[in-house]
N, C-alpha and C. Protein backbone atom coordinates (compact mmCIF):
# COMPACT_ATOMS: atom_id res chain seq x y z
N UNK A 1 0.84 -1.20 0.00
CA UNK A 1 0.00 0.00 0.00
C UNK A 1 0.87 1.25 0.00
N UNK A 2 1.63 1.18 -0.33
CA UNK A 2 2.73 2.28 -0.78
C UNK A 2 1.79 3.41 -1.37
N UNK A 3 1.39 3.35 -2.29
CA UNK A 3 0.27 4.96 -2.50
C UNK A 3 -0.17 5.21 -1.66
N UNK A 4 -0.91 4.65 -0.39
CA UNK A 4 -2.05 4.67 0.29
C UNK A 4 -0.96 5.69 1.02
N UNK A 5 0.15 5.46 1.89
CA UNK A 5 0.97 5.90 2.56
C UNK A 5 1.56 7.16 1.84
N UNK A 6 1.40 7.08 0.48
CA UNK A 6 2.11 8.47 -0.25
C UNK A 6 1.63 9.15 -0.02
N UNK A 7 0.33 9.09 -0.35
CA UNK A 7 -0.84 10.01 -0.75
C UNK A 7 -0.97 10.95 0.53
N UNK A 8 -1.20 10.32 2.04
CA UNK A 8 -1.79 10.65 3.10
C UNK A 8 -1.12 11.75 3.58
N UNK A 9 0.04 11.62 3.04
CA UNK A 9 1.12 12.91 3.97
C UNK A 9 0.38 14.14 3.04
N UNK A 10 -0.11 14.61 2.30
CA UNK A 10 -0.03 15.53 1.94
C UNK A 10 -1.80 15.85 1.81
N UNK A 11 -2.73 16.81 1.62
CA UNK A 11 -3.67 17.55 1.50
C UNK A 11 -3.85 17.69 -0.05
N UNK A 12 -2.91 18.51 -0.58
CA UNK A 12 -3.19 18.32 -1.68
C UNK A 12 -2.58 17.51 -2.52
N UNK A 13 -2.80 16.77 -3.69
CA UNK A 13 -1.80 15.83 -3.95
C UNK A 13 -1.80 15.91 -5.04
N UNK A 14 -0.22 15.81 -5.42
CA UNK A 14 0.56 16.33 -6.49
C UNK A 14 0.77 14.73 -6.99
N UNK A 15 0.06 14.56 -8.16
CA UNK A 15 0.17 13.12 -8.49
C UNK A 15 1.26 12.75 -9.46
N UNK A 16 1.98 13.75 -9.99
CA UNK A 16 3.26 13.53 -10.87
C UNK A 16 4.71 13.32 -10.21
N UNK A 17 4.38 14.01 -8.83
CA UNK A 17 5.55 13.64 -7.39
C UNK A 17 5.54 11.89 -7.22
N UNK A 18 3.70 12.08 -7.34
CA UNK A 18 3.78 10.31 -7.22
C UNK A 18 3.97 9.27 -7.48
N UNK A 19 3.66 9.52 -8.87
CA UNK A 19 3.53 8.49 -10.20
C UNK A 19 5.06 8.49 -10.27
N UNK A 20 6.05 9.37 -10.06
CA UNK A 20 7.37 9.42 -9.96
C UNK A 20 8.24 8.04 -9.34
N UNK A 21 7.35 7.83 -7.98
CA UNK A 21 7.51 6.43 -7.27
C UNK A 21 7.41 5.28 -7.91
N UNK A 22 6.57 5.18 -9.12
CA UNK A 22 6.28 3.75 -9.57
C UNK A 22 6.99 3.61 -10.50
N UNK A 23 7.07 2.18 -10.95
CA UNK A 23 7.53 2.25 -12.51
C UNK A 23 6.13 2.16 -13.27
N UNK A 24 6.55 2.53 -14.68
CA UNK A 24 5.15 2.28 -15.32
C UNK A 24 3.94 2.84 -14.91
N UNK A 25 3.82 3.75 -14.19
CA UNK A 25 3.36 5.09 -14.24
C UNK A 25 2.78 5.95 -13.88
N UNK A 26 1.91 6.60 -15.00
CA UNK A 26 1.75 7.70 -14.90
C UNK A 26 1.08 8.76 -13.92
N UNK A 27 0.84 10.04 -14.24
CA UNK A 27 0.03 10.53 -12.73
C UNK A 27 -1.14 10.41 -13.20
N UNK A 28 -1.88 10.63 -13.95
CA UNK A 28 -3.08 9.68 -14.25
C UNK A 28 -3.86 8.64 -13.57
N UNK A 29 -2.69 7.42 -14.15
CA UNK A 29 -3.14 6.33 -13.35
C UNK A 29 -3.20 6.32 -12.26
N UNK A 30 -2.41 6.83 -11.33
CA UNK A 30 -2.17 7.01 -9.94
C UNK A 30 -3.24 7.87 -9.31
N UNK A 31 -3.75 8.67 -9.99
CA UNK A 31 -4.82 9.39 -9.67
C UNK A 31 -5.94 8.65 -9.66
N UNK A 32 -6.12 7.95 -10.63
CA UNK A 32 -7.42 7.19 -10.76
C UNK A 32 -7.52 5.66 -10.13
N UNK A 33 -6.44 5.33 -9.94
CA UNK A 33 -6.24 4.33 -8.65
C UNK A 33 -6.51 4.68 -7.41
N UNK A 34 -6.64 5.71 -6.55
CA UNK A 34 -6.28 6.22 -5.46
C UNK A 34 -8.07 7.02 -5.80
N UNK A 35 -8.36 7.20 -6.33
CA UNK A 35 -9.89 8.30 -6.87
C UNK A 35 -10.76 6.84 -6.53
N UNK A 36 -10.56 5.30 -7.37
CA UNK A 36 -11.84 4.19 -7.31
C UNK A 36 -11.56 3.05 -6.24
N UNK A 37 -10.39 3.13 -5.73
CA UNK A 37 -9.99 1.94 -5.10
C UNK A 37 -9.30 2.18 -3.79
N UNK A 38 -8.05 2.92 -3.69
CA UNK A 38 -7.61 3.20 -2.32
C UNK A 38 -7.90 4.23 -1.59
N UNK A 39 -8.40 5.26 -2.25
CA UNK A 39 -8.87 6.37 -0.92
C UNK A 39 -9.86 5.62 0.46
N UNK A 40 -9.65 5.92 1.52
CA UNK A 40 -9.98 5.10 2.49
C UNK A 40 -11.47 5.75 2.84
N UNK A 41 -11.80 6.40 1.98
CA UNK A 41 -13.27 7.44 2.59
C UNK A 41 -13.95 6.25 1.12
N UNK A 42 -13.77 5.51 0.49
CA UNK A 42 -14.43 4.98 -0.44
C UNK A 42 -15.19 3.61 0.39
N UNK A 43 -16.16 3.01 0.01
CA UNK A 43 -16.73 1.94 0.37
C UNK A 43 -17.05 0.61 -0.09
N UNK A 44 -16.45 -0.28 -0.04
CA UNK A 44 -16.08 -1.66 -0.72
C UNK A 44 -17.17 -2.71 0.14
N UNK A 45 -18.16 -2.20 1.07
CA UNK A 45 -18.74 -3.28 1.03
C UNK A 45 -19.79 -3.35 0.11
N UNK A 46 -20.48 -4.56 -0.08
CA UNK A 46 -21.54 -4.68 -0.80
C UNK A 46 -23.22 -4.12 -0.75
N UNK A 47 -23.45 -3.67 -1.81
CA UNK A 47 -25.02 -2.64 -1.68
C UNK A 47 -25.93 -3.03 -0.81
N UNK A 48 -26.64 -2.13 -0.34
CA UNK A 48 -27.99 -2.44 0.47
C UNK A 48 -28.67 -2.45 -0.09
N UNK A 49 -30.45 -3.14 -0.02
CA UNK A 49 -31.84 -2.55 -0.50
C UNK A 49 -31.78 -1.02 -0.51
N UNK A 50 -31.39 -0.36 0.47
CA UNK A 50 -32.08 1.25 0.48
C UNK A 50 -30.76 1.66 -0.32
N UNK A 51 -29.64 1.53 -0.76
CA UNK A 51 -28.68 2.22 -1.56
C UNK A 51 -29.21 1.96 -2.84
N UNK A 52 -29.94 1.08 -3.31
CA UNK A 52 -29.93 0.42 -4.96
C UNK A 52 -31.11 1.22 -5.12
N UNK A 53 -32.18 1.42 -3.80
CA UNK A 53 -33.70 2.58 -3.88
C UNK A 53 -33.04 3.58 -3.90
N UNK A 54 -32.25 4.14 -3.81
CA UNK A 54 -32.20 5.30 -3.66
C UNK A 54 -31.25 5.73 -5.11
N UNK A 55 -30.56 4.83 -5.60
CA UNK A 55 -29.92 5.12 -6.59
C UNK A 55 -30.82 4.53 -7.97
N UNK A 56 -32.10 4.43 -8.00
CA UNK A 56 -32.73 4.15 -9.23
C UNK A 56 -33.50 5.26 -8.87
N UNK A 57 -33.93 5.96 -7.62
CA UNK A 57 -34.06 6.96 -7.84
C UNK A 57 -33.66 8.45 -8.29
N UNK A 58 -32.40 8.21 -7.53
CA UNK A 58 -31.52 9.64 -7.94
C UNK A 58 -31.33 9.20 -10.08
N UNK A 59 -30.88 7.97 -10.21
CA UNK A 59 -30.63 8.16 -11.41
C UNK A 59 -32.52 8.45 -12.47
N UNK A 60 -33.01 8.48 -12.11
CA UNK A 60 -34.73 8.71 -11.96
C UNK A 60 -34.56 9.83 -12.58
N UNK A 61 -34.23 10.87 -11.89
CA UNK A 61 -34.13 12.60 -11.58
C UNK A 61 -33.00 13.34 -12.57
N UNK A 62 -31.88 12.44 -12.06
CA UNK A 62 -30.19 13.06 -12.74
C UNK A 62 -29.65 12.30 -14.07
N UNK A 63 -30.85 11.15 -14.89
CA UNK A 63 -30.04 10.58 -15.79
C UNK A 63 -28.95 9.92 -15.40
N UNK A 64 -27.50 9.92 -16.30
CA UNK A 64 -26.66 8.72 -16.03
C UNK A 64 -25.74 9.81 -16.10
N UNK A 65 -25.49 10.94 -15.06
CA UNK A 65 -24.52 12.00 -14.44
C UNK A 65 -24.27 11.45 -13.04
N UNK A 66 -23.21 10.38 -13.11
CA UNK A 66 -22.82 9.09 -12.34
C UNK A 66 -22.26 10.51 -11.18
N UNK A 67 -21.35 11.01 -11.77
CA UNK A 67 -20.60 12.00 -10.46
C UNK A 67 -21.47 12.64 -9.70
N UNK A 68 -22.87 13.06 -10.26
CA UNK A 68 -23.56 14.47 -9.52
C UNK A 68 -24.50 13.14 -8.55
N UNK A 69 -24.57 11.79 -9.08
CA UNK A 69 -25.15 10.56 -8.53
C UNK A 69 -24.53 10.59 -6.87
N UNK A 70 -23.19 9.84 -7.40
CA UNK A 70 -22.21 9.04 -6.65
C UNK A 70 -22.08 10.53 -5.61
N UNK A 71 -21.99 11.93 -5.58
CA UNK A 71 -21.92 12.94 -4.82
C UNK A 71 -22.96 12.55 -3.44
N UNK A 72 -24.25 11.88 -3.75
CA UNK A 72 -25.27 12.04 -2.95
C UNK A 72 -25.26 10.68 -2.03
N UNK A 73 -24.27 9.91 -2.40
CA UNK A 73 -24.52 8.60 -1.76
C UNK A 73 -23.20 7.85 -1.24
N UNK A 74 -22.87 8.49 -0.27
CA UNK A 74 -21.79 8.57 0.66
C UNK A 74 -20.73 7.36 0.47
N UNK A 75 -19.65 7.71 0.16
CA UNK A 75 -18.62 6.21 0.03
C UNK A 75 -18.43 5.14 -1.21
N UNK A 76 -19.28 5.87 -2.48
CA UNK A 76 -19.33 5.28 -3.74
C UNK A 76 -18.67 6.34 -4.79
N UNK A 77 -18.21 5.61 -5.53
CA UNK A 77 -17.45 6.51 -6.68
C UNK A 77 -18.01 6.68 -7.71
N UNK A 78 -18.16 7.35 -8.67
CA UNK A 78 -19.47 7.50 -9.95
C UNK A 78 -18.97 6.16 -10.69
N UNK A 79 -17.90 5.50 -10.98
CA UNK A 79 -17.55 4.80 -11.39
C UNK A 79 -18.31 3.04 -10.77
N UNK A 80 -18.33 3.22 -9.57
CA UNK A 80 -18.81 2.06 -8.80
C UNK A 80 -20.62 2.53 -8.88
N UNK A 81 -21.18 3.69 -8.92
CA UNK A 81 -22.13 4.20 -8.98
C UNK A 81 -22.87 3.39 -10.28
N UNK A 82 -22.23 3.94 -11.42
CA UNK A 82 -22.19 3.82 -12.90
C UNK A 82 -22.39 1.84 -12.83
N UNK A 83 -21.34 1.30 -12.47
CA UNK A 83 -21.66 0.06 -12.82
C UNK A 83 -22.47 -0.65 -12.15
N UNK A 84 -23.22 -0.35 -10.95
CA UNK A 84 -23.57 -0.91 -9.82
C UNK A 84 -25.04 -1.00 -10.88
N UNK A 85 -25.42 -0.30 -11.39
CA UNK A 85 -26.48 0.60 -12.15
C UNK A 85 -26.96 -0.46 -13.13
N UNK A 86 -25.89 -0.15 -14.22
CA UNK A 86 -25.67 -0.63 -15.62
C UNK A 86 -25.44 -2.70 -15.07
N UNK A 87 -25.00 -3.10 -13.85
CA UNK A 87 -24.73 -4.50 -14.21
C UNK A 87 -26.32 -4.69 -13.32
N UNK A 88 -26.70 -4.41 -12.16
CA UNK A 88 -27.71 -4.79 -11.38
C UNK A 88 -28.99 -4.20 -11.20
N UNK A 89 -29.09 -3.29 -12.16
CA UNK A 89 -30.12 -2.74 -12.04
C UNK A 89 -30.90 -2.92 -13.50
N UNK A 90 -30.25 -1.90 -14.17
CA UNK A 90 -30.30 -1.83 -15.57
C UNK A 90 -30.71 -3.38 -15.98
N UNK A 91 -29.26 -3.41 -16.53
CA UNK A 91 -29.11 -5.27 -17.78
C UNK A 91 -30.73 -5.87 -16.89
N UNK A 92 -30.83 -6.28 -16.05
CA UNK A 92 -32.10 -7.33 -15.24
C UNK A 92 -33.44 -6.81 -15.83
N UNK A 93 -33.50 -5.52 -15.80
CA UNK A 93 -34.60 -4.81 -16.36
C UNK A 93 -34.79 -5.16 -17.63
N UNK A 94 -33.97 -4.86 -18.64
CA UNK A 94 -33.57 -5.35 -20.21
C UNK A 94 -34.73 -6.73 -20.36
N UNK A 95 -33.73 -7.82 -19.53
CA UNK A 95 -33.90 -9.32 -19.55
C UNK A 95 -35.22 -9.52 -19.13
N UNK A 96 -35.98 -8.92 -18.14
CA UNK A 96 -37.08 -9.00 -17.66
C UNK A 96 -38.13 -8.67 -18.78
N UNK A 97 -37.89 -6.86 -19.41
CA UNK A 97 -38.56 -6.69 -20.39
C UNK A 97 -38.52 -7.30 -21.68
N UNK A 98 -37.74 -7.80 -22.32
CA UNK A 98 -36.99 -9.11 -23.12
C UNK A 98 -38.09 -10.34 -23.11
N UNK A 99 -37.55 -10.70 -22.24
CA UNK A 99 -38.94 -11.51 -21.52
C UNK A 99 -40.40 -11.60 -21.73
N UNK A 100 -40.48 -10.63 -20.96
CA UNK A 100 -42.17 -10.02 -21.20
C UNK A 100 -42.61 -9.85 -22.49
N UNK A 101 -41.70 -9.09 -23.43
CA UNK A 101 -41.52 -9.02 -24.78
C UNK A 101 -42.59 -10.54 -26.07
N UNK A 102 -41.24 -11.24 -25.81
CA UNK A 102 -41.13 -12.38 -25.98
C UNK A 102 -42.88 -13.08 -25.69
N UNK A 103 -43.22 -13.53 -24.23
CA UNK A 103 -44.00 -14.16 -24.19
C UNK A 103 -45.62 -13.74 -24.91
N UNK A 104 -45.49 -12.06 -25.10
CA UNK A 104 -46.43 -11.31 -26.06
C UNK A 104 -46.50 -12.33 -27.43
N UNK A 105 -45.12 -12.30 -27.58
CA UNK A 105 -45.14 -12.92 -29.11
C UNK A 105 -45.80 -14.17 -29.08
N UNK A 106 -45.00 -15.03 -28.25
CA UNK A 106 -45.71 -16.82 -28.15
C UNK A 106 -47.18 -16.18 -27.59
N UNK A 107 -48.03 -15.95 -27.26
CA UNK A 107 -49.31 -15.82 -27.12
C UNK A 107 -49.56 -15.75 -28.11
N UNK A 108 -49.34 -14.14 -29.10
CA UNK A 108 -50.07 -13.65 -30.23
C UNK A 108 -50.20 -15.31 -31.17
N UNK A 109 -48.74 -15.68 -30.88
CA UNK A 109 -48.60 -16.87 -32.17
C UNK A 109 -49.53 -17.94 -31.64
N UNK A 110 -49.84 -18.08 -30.77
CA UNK A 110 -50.27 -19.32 -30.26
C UNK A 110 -51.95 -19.19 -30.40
N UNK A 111 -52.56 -17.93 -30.69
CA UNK A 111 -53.78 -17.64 -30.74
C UNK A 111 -53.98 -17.31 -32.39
N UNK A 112 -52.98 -17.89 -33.05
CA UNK A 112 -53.37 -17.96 -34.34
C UNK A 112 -54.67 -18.77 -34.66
N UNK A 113 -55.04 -18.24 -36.04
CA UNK A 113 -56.28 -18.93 -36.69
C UNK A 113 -56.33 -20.90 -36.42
N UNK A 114 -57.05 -21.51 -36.30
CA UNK A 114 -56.48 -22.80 -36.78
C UNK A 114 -56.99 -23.04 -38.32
N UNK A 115 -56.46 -24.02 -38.56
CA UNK A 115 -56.36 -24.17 -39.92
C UNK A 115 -55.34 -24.26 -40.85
N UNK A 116 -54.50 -23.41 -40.07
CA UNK A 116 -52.84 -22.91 -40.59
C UNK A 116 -52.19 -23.83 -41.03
N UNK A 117 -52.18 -24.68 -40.05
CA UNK A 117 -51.52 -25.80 -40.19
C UNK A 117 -51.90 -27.31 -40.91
N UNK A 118 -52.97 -26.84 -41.31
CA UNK A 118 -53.53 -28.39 -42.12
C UNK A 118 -54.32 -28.87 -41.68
N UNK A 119 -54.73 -28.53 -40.19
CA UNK A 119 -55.84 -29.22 -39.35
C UNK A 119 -56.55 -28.55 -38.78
N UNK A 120 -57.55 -29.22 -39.12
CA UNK A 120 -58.88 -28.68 -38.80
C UNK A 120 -59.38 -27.25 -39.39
N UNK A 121 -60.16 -26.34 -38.96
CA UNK A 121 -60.43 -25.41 -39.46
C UNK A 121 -61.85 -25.20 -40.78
N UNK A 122 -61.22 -24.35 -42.00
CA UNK A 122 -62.59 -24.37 -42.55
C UNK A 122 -62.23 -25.38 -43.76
N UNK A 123 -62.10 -27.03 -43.36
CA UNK A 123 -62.13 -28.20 -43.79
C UNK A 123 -60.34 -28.66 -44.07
N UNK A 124 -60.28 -29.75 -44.39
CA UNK A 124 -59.13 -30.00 -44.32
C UNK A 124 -57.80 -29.61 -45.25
N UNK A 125 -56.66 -29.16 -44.55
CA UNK A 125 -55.66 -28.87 -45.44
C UNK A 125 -56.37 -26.92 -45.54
N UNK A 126 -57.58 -26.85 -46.00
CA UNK A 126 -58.24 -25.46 -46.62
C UNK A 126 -58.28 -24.68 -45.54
N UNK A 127 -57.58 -22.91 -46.32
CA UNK A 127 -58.03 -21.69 -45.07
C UNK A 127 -59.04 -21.25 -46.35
N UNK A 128 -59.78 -20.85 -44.88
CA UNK A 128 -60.79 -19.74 -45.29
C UNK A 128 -60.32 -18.33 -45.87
N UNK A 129 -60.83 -17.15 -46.42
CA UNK A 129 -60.22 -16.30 -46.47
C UNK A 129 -60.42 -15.06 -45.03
N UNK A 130 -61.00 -15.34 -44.10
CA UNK A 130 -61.16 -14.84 -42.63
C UNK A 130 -59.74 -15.33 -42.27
N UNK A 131 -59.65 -16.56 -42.25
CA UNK A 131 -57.90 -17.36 -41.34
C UNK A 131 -57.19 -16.04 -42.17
N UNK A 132 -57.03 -16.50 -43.83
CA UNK A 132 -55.90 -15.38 -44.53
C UNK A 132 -55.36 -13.99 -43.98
N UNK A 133 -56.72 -13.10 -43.33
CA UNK A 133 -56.77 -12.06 -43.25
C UNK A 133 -56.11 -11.97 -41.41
N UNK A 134 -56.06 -12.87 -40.88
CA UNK A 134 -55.68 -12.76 -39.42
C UNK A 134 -54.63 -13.22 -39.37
N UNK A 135 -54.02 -14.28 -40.64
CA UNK A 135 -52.75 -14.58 -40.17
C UNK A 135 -51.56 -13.58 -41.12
N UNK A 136 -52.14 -13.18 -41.91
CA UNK A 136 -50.87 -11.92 -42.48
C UNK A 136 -51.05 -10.60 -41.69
N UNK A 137 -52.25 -10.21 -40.83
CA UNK A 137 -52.22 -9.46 -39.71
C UNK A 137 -51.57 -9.71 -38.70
N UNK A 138 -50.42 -11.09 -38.24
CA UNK A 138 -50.49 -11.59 -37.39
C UNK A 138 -49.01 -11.70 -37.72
N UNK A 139 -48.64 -12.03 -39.16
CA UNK A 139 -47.18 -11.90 -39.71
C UNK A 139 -46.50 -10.62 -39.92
N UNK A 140 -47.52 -9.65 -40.23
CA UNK A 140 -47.00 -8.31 -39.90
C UNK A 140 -46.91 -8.05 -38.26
N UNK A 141 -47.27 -8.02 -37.61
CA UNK A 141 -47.19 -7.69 -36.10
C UNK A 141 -45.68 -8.73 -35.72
N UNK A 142 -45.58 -9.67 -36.12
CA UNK A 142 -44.29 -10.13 -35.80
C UNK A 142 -43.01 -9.49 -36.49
N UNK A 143 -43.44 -9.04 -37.97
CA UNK A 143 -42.16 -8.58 -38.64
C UNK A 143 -41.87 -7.38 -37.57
N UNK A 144 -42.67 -6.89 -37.19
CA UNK A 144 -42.36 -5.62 -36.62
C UNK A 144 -41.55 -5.49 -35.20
N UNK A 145 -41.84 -7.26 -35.11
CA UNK A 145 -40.88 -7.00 -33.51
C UNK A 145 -39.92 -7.53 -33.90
N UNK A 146 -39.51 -7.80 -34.94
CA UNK A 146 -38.21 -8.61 -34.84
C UNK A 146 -37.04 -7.68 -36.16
N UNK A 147 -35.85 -7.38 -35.43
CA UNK A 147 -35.20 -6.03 -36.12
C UNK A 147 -34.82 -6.85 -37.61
N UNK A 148 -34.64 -6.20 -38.63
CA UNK A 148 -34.48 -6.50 -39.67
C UNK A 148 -32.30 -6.32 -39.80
N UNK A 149 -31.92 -6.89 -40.72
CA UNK A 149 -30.95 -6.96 -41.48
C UNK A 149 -30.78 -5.76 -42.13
N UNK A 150 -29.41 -5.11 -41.82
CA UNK A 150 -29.33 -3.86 -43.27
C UNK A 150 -29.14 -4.71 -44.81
N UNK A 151 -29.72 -3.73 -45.40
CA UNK A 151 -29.39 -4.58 -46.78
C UNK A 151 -28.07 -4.63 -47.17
N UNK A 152 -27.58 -5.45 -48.41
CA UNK A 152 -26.25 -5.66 -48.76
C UNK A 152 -25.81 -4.51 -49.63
N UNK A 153 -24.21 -4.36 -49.68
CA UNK A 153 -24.08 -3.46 -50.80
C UNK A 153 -24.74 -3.44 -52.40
N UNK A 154 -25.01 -4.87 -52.76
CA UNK A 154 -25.15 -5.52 -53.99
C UNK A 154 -26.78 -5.09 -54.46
N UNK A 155 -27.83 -5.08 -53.26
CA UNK A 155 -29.09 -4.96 -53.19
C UNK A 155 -29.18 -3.29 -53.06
N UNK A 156 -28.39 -3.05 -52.33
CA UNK A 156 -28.31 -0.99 -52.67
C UNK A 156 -27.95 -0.70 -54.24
N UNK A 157 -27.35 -1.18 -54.75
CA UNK A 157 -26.85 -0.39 -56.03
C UNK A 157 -28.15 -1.07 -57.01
N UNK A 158 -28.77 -2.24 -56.57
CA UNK A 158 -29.84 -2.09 -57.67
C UNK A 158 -31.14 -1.49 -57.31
N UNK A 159 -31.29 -0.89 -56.28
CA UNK A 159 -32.60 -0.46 -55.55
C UNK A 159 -32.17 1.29 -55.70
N UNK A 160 -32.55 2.31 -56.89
CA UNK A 160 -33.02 3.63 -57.46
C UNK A 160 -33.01 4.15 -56.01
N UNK A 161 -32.21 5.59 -56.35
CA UNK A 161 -32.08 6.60 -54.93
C UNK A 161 -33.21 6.86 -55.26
N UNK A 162 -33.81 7.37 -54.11
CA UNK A 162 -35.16 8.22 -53.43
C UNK A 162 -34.71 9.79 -54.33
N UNK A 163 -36.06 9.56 -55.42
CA UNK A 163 -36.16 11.00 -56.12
C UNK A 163 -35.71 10.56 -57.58
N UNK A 164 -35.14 9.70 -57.57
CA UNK A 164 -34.38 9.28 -58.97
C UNK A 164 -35.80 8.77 -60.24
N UNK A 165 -35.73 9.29 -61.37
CA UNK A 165 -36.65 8.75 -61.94
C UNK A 165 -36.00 7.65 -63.20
């Protein structure tokens, strides 16, 4: 802990005096080592319920201005702020809504016409033209959730710019 001990003698700290001490470097690094990890006013234990409430709230209010965040919530660094966020809060939300997403789709699909498939319906193997009209209503609502492919270079140069006659 040689930084830890550098650092302390002094108030203000001159991090190019410091970085001087190491090999390999810089005052930078030394700054930002000593800023997420060794300053002893920082807090390494693991989150509470009321820190993770209170930080989906502040980020609620302040967006993802991790510093003006991490300012309000004693012993976290915007950096530990920032990821605490983005790995345990955030991403779960994604996956959850992902999820939820998803099981929309297997319903919609699953409440298709019958008939579709060859059985049963309006006689065998035969759609009606009612089935027709609910299941290309039903194929559009899926194209739409599912992101498309950019086209290729090969398919741009034969597809006329917009305006071109």
């Amino acid at each position: 802990m040689r930084l830890a001990s550098d650092t302390s003698n002094s108030e203000t700290k001159l991090w190019g005096r410091v970085a001087e001490q190491f090999q390999h470097r810089n005052a930078k690094q030394v700054r930002e080592r000593w800023k997420h990890y060794i300053d002893p006013s920082i807090r390494h234990d693991p989150w509470d319920q009321a820190e993770d409430e209170l930080l989906i709230a502040l980020q609620g209010i302040y967006g993802n201005k991790w510093a003006d965040i991490a300012n309000l919530i004693p012993g976290r660094t915007d950096n530990g702020v920032k990821n605490r966020y983005n790995t345990k809060i955030a991403k779960p939300r994604k996956v959850r809504e992902a999820k939820a997403k998803l099981e929309v789709q297997q319903k919609v699909a699953m409440e298709a016409p019958v008939g579709l498939d060859g059985a049963g319906g309006a006689g065998e193997g035969n759609i009606d033209s009612g089935d027709c009209r609910d299941y290309h209503g039903l194929e559009a609502l899926l194209r739409m959730e599912i992101p498309t492919t950019p086209r290729t270079r090969s398919q741009a140069q034969h597809t006329p710019a917009a305006g071109a006659v």
